[in-house]
Structures are given as C-alpha cells and as structure tokens.
N, C-alpha and C. Protein backbone atom coordinates (compact mmCIF):
# COMPACT_ATOMS: atom_id res chain seq x y z
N UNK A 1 -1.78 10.42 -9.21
CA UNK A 1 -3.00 11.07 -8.77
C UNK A 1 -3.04 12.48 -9.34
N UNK A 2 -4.04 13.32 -9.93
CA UNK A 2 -4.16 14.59 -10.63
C UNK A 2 -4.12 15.30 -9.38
N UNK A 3 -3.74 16.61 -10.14
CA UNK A 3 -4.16 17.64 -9.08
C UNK A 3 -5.47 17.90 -8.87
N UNK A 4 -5.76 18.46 -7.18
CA UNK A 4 -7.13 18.61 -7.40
C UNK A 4 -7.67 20.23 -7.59
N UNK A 5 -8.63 20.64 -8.06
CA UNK A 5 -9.19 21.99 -7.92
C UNK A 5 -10.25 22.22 -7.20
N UNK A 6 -9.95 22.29 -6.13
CA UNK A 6 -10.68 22.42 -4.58
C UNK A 6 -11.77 23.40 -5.03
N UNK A 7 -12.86 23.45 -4.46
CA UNK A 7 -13.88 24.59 -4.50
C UNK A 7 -13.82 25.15 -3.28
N UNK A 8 -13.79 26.12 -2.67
CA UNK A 8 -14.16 26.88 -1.16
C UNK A 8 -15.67 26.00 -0.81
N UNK A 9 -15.61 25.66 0.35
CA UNK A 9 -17.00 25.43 0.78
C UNK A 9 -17.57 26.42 1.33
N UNK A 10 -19.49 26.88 1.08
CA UNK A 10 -19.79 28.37 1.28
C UNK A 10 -19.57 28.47 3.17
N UNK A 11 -19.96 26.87 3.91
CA UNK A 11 -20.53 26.63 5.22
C UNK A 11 -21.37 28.62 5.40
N UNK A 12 -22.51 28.72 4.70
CA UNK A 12 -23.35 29.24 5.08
C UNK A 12 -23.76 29.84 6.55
N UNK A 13 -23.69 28.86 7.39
CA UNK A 13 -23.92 28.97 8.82
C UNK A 13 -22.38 28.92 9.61
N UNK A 14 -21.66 28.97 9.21
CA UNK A 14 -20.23 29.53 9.79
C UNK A 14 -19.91 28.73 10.97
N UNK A 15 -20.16 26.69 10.83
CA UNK A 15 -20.24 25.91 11.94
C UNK A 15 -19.57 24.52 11.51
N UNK A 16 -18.95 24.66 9.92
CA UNK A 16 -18.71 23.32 9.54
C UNK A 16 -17.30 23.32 9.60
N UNK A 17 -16.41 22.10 9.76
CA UNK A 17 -15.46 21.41 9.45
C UNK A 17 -14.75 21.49 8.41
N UNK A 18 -15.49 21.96 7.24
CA UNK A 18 -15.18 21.21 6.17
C UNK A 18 -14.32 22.81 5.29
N UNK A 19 -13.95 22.79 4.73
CA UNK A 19 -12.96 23.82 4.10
C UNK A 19 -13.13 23.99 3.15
N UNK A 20 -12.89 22.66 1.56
CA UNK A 20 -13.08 22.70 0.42
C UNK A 20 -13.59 21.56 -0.19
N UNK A 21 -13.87 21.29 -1.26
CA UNK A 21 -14.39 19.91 -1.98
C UNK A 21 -14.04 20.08 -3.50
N UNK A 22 -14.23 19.18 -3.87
CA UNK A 22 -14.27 18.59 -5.39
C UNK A 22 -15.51 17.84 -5.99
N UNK A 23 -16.11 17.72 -6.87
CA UNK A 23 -16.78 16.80 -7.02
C UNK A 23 -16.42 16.42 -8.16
N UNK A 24 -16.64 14.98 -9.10
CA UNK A 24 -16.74 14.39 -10.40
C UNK A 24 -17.89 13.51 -10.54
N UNK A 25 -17.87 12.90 -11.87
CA UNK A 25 -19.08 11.91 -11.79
C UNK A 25 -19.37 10.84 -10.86
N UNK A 26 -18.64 10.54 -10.56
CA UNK A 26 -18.72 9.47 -9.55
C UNK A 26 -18.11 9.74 -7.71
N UNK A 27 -17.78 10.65 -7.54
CA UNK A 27 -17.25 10.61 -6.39
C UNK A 27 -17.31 12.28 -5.98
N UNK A 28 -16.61 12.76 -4.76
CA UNK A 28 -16.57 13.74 -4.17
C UNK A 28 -15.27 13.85 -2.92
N UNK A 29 -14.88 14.67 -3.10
CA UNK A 29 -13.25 14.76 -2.73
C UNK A 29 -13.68 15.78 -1.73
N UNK A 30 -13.42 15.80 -0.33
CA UNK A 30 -13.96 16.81 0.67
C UNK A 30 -12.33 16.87 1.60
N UNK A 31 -12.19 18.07 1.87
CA UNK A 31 -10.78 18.65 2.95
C UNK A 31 -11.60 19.36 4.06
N UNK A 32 -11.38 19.26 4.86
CA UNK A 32 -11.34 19.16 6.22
C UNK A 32 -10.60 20.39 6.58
N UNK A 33 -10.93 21.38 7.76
CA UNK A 33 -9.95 22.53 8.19
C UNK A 33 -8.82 22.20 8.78
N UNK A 34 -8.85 20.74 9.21
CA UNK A 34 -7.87 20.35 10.62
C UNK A 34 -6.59 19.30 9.08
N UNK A 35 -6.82 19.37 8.26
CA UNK A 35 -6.00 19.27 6.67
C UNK A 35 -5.83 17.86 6.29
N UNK A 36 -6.99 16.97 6.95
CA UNK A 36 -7.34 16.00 6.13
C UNK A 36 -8.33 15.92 4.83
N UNK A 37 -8.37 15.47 3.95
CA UNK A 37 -8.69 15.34 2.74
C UNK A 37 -9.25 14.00 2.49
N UNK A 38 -10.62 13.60 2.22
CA UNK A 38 -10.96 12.41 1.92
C UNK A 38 -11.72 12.31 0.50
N UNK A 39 -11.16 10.73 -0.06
CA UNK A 39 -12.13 10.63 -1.13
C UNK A 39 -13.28 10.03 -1.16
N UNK A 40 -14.54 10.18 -1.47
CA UNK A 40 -15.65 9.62 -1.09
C UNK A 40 -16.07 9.08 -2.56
N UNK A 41 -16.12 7.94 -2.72
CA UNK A 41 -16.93 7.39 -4.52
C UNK A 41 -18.19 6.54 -4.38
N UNK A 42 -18.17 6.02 -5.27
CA UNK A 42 -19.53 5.25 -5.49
C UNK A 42 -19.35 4.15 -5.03
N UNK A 43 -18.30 3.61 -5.11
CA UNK A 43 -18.11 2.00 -4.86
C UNK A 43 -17.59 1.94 -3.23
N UNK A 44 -17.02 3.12 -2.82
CA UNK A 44 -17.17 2.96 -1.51
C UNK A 44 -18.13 3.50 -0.25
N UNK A 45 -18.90 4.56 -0.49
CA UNK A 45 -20.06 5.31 0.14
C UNK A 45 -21.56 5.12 -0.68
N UNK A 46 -21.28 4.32 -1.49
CA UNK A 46 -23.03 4.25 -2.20
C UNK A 46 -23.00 5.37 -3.26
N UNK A 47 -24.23 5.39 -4.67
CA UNK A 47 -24.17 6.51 -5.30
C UNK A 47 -25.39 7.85 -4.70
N UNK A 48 -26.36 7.02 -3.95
CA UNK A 48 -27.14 7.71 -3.04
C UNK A 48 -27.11 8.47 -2.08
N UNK A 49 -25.77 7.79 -1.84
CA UNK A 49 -24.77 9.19 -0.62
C UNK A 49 -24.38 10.20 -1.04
N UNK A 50 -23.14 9.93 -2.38
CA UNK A 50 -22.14 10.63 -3.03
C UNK A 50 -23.50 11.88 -3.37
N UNK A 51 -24.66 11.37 -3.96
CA UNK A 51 -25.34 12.50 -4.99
C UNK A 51 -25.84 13.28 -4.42
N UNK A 52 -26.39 13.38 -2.68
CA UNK A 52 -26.40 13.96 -1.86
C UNK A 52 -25.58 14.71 -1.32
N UNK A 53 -24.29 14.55 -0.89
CA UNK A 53 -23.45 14.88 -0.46
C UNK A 53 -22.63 15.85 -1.57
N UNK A 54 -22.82 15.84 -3.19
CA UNK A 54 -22.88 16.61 -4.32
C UNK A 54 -23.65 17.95 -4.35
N UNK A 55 -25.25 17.42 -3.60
CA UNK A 55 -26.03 18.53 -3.31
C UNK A 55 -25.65 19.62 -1.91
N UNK A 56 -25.46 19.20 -1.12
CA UNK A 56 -24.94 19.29 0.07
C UNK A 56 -24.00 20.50 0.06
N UNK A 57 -22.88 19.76 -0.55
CA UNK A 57 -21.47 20.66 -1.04
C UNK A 57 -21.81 21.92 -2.07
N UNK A 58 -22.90 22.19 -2.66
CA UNK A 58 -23.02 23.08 -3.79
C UNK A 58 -23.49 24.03 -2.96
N UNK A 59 -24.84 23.49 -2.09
CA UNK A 59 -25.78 24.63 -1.09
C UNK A 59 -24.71 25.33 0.05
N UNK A 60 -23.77 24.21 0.33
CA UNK A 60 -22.73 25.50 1.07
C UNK A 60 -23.35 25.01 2.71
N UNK A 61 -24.33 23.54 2.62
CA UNK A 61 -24.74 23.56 4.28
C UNK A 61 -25.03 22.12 4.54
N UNK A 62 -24.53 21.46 5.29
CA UNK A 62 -25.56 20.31 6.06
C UNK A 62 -24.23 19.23 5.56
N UNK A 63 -22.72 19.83 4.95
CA UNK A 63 -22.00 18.11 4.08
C UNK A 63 -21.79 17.80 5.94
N UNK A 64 -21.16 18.60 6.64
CA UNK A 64 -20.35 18.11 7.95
C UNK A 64 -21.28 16.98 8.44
N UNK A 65 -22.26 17.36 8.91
CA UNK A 65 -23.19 16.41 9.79
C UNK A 65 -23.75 15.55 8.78
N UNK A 66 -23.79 15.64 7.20
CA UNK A 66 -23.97 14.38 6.86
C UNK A 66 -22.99 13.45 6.86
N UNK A 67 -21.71 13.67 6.30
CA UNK A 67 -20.82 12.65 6.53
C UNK A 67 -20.53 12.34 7.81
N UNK A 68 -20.78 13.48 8.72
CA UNK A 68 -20.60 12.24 10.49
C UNK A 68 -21.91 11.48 10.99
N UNK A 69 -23.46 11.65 10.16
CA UNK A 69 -24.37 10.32 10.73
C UNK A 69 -23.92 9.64 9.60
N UNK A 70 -23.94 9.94 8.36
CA UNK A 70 -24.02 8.59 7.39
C UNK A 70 -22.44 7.86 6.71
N UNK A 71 -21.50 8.48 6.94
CA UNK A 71 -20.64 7.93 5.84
C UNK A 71 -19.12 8.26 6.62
N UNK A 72 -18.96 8.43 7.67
CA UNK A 72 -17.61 8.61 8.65
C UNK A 72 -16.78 7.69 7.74
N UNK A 73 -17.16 6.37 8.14
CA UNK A 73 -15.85 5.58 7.85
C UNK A 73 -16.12 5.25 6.19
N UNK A 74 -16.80 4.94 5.61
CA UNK A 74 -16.74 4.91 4.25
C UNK A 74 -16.32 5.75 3.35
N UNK A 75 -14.99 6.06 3.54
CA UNK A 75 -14.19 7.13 2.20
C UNK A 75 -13.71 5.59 1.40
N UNK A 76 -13.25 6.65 0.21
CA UNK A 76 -11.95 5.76 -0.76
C UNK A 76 -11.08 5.60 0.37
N UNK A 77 -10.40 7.13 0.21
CA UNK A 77 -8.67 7.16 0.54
C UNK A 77 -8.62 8.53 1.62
N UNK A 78 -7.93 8.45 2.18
CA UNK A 78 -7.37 9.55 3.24
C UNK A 78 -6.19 9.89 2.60
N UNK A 79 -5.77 11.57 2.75
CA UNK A 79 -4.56 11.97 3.00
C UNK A 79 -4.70 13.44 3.91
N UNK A 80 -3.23 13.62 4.52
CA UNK A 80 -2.88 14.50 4.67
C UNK A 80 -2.53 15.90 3.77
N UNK A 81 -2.89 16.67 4.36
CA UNK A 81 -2.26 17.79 3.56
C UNK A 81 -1.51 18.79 4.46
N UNK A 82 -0.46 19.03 4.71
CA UNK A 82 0.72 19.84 5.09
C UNK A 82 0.56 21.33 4.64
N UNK A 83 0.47 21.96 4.74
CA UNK A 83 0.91 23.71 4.37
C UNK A 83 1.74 24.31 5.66
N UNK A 84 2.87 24.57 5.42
CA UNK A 84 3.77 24.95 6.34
C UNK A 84 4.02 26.63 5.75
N UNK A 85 3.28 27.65 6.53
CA UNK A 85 3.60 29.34 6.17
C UNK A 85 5.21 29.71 7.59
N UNK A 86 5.63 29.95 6.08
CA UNK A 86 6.89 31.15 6.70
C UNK A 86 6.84 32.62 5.83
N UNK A 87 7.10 33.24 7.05
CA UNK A 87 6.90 35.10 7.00
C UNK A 87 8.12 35.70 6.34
N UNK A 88 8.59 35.90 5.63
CA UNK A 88 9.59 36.44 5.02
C UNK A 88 10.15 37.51 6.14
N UNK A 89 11.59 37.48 6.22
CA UNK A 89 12.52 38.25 7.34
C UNK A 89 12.05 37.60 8.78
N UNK A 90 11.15 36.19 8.62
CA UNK A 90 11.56 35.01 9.81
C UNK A 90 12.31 34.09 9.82
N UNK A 91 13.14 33.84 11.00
CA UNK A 91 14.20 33.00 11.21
C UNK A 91 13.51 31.52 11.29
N UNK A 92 14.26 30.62 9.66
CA UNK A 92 13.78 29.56 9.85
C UNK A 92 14.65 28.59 10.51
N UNK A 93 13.96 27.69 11.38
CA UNK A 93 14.96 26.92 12.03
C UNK A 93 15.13 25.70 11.09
C-alpha cells in the first residue's frame, strides 16, 4: 500500500469529524480525528458519491454528514492509525 499524503481538512465550521483526506481518480481516502482512516472508491460507494464527496473535501464543509446519511458502511478498507507522543525527559514505561 503507498504512502498517503493526507490534505488537512479546512472543516470551515469547526464541527466535523473528519481531520484529513486524500483524493485520486477514482476514490477518496478520508481520516477521522478519533484515527480511523477509510477508503472510499468507485466500485464500492458509487462514482456519484466519491465525486461529491471530492467536492465536499476541497470546500472544507458538509464531507462528515455526507458520509453519515449516504455512504457509512460503504468504504473499500478501514484502518487504524496509532500515533503514540512521548515528551522528551518523560519516563517511558
């Protein structure tokens, strides 16, 4: 799997879920604050979703509540993403 190059999402209105995204021709890669990461494509969310949800992600407003009425369960793939911060001169256990 490539690395991805996340974009900041703008969330404009300072109320969304959503953290960062990706987009390509066919699909749209969205992370989550709570550090899930989903892939959304054509063959699994429709291309009528994805190209919306393309628009969506650029304006910086409206991806959260579209993917929870239209497309919750229709990703590709789920993952986790882990970031574990330690403070330098903290005791790691």
């Amino acid at each position: 799997m490539k690395m991805l190059r996340m974009r900041l999402y703008k969330d404009i209105h300072g109320d969304s879920n959503i953290e960062s995204y990706e987009t390509g021709a066919d699909y749209i890669w969205v992370k989550f604050k709570a550090g899930y990461t989903y892939l959304y494509n054509y063959a699994h969310t429709g291309i009528e979703h994805i190209e919306q949800m393309k628009i969506l992600a650029a304006n910086g407003d409206g991806l959260n509540t579209f993917i929870n009425k239209y497309v919750t369960k229709s990703y590709a793939y789920k993952k986790l993403s882990l970031v574990i911060k330690v403070e330098l001169g903290s005791p790691v256990y």
